[in-house]
C-alpha atoms as a PDB file:
ATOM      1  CA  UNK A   1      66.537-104.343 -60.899  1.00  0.00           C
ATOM      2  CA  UNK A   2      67.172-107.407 -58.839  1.00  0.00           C
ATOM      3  CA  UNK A   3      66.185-111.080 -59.404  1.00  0.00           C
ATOM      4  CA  UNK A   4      65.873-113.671 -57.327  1.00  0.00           C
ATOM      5  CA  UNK A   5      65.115-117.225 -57.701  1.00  0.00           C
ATOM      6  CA  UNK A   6      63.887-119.454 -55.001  1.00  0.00           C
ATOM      7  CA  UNK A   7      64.642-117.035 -52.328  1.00  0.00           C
ATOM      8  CA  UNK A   8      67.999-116.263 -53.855  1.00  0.00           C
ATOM      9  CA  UNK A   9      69.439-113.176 -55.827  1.00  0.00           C
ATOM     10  CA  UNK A  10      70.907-113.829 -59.087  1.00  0.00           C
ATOM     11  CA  UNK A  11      73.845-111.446 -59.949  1.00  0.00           C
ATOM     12  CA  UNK A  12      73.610-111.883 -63.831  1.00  0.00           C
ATOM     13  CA  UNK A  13      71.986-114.225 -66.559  1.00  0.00           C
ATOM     14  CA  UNK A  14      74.389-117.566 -65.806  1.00  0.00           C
ATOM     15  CA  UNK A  15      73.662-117.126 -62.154  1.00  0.00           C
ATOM     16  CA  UNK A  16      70.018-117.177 -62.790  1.00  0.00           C
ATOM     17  CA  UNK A  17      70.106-120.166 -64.800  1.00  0.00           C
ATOM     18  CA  UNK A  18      71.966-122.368 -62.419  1.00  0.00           C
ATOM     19  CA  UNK A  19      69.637-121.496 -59.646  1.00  0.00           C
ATOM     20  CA  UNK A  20      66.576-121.795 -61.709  1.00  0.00           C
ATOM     21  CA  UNK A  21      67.627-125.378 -63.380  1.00  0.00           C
ATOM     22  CA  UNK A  22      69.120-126.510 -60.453  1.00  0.00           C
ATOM     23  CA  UNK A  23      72.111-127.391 -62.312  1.00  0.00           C
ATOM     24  CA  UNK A  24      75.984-126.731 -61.246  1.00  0.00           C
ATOM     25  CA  UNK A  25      77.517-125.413 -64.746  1.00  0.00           C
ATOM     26  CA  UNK A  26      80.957-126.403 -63.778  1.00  0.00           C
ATOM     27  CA  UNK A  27      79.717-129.811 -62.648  1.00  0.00           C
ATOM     28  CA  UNK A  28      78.880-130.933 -65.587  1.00  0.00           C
ATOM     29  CA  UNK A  29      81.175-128.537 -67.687  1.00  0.00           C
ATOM     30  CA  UNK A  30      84.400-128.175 -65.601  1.00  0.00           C
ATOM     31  CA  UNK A  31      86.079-125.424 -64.069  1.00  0.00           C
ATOM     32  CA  UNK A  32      87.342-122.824 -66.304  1.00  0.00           C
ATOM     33  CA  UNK A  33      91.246-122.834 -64.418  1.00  0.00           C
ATOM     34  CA  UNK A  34      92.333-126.164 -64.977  1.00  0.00           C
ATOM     35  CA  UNK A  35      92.005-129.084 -62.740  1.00  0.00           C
ATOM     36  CA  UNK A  36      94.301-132.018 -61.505  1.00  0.00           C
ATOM     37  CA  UNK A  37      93.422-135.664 -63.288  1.00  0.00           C
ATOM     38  CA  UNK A  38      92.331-136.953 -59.719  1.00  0.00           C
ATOM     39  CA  UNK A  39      89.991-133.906 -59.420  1.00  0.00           C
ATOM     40  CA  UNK A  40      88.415-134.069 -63.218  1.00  0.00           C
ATOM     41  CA  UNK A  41      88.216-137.567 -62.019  1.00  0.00           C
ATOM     42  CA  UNK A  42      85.850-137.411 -58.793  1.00  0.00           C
ATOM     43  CA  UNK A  43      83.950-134.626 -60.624  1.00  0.00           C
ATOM     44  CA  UNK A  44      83.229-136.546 -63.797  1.00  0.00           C
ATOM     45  CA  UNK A  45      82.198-139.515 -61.576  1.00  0.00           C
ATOM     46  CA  UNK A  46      79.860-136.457 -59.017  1.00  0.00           C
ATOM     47  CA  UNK A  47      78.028-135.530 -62.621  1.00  0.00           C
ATOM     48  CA  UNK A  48      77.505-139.019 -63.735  1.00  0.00           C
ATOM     49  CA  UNK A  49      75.551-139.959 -60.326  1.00  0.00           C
ATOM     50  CA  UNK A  50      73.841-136.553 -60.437  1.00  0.00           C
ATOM     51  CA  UNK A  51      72.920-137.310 -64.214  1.00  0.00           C
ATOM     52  CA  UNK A  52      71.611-140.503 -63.421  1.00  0.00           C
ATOM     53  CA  UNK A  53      69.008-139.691 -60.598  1.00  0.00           C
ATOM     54  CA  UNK A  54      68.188-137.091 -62.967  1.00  0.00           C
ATOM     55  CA  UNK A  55      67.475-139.754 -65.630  1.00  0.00           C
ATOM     56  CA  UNK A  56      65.695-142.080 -63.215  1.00  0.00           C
ATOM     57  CA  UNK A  57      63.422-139.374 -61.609  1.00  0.00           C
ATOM     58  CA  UNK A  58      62.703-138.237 -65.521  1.00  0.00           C
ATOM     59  CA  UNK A  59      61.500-142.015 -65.767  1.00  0.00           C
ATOM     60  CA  UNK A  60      59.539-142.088 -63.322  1.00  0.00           C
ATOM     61  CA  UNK A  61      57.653-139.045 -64.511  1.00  0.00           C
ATOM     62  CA  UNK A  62      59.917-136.092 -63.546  1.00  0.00           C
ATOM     63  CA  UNK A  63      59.313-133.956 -66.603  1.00  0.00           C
ATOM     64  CA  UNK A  64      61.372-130.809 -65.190  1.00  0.00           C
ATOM     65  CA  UNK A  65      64.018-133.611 -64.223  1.00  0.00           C
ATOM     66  CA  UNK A  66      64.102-135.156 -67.351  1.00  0.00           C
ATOM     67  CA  UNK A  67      65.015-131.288 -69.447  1.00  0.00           C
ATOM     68  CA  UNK A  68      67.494-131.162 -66.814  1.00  0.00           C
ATOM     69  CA  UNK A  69      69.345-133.927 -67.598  1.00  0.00           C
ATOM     70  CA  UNK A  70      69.033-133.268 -71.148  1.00  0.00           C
ATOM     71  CA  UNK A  71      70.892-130.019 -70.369  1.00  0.00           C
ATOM     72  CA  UNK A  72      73.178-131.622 -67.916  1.00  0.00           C
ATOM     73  CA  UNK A  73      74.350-134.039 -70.863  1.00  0.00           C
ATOM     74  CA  UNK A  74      74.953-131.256 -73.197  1.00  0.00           C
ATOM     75  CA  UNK A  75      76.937-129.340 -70.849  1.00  0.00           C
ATOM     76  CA  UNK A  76      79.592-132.562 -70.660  1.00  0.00           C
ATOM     77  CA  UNK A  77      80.131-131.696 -74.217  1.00  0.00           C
ATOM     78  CA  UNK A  78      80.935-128.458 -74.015  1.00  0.00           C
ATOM     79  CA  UNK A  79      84.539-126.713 -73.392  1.00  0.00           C
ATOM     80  CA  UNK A  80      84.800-123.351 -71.843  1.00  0.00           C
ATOM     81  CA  UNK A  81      85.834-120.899 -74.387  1.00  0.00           C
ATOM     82  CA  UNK A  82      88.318-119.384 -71.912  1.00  0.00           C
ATOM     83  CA  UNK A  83      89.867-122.931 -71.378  1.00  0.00           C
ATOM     84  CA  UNK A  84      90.068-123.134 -75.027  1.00  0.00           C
ATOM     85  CA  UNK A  85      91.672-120.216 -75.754  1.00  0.00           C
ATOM     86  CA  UNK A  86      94.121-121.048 -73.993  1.00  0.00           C
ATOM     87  CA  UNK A  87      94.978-124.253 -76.174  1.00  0.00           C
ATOM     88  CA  UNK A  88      94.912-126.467 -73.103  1.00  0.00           C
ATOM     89  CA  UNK A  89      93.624-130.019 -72.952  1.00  0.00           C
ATOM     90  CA  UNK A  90      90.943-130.072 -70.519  1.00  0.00           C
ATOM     91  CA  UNK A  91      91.680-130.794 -67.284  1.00  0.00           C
ATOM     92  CA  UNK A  92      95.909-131.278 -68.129  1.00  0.00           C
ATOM     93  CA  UNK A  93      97.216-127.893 -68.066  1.00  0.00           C
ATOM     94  CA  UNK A  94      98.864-129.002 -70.657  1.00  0.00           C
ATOM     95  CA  UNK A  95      99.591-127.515 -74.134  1.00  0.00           C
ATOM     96  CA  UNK A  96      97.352-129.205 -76.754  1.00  0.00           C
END
């Protein structure tokens, strides 16, 4: 079976989540390879402007905006398991 999602297959569960919320996982989460400090840098800074539209159209009576940001936030807390594994500081490459 096949699902699609605005026009758009979703190949697996994650998929159909991003392209049903909207939301870029690794945005908000990071990459699961590791990333450069300049790179964790411009990303983090990408998310915060994306969060903050998100916030502002929730406040001006965006409800579906306003669960994604709620997501969005939670997903800055998170660390990919494979990352973690690892015993890497996010975003270093180095040991922890």
């Amino acid at each position: 079976m096949r699902t699609f999602v605005a026009g758009q297959e979703a190949h697996g569960g994650f998929e159909f989540a991003e392209l049903a919320l909207g939301i870029d996982v690794d945005l908000f989460r990071g990459p699961l390879e590791s990333e450069t400090d300049g790179e964790r840098a411009a990303r983090e800074d990408a998310a915060r402007d994306v969060l903050a539209d998100l916030r502002a159209e929730a406040e001006a009576g965006d409800e579906i905006a306003g669960w994604d940001a709620l997501y969005a936030d939670a997903l800055t807390r998170t660390v990919p398991f494979l990352r973690a594994a690892r015993g890497r500081r996010a975003g270093t490459g180095e040991a922890a």
